[in-house]
Protein backbone atom coordinates (compact mmCIF):
# COMPACT_ATOMS: atom_id res chain seq x y z
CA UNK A 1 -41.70 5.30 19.59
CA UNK A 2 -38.17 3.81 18.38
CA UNK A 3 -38.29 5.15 15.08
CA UNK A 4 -38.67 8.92 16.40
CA UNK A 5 -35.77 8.39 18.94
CA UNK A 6 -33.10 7.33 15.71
CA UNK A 7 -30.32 9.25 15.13
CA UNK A 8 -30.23 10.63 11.39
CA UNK A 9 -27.94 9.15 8.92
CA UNK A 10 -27.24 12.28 7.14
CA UNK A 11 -28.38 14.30 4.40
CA UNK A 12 -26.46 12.97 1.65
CA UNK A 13 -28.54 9.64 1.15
CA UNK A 14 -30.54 9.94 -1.72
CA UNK A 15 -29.88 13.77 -2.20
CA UNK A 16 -28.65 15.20 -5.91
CA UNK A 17 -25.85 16.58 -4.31
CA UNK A 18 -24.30 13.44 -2.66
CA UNK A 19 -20.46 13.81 -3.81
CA UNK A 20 -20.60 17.08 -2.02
CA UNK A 21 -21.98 16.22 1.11
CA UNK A 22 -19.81 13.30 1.74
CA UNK A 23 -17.06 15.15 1.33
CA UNK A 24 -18.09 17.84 3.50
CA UNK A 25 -18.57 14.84 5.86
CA UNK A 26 -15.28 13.75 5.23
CA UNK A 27 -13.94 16.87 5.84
CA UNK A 28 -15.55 17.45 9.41
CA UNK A 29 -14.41 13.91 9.98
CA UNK A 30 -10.30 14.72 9.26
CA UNK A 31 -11.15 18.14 11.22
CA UNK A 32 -12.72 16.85 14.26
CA UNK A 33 -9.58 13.75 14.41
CA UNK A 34 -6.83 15.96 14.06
CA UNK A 35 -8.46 18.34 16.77
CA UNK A 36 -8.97 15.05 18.86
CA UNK A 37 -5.23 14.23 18.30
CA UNK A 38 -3.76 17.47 18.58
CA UNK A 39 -5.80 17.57 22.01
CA UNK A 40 -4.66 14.29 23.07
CA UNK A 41 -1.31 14.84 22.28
CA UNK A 42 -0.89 18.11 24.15
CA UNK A 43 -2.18 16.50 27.42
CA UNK A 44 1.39 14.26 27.54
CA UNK A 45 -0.94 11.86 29.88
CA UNK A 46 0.21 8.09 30.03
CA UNK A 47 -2.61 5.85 30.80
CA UNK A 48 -2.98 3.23 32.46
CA UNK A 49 -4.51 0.82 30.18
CA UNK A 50 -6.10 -2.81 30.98
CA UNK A 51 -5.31 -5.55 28.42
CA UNK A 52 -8.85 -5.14 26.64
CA UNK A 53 -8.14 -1.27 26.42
CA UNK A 54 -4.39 -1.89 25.16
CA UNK A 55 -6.02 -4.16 22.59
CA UNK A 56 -8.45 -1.77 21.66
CA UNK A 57 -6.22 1.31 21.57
CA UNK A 58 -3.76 -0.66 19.36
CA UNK A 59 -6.50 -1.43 16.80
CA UNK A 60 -7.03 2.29 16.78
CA UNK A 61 -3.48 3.04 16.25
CA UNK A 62 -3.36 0.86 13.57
CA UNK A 63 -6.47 2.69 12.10
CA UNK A 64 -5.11 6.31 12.31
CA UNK A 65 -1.76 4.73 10.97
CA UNK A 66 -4.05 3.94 7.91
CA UNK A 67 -5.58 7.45 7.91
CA UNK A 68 -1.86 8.85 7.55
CA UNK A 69 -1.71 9.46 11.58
CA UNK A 70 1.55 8.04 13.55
CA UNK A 71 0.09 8.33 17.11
CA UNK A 72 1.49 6.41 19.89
CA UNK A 73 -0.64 4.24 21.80
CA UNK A 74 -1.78 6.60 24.36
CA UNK A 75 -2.45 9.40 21.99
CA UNK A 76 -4.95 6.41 20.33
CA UNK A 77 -6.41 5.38 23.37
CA UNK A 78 -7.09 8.80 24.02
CA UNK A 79 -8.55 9.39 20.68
CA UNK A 80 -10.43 6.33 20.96
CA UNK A 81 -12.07 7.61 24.16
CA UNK A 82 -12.80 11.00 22.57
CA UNK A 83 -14.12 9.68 19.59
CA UNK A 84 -16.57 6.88 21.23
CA UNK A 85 -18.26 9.00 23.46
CA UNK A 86 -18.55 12.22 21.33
CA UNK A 87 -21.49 11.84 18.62
């Protein structure tokens, strides 16, 4: 059945303790991008990138920019990559 095959939304929906569990969420999420970053960044790989992926990758830039990250466009795409397939 589809509805046994979802993946959970988390804990913190409808739970008394909601504050606390987003920000342990938030937390994980700040842990897991700098760890994605700091990865990506080590590996001093230039991609290759197609125009849809260059498009893509600078939408993620711009997103980490926003998130306090200054990442060049590989280190983005390579985040991006990282991030999308990880769940």
């Amino acid at each position: 059945m589809a509805w046994d095959s979802m993946t959970s939304v988390g804990g913190e929906f409808g739970s008394p303790e909601f504050d606390k569990l987003m920000d342990e969420d938030t937390q994980k999420f700040a842990s897991d991008l700098a760890r994605w970053i700091q990865h990506s960044s080590a590996s001093h790989v230039a991609l290759q990138l197609e125009e849809d992926e260059a498009a893509d990758a600078r939408n993620v830039q711009l997103a980490l920019h926003e998130l306090g990250q200054d990442v060049t466009i590989d280190v983005a795409a390579s985040v991006w990559k990282q991030f999308s397939h990880n769940p």
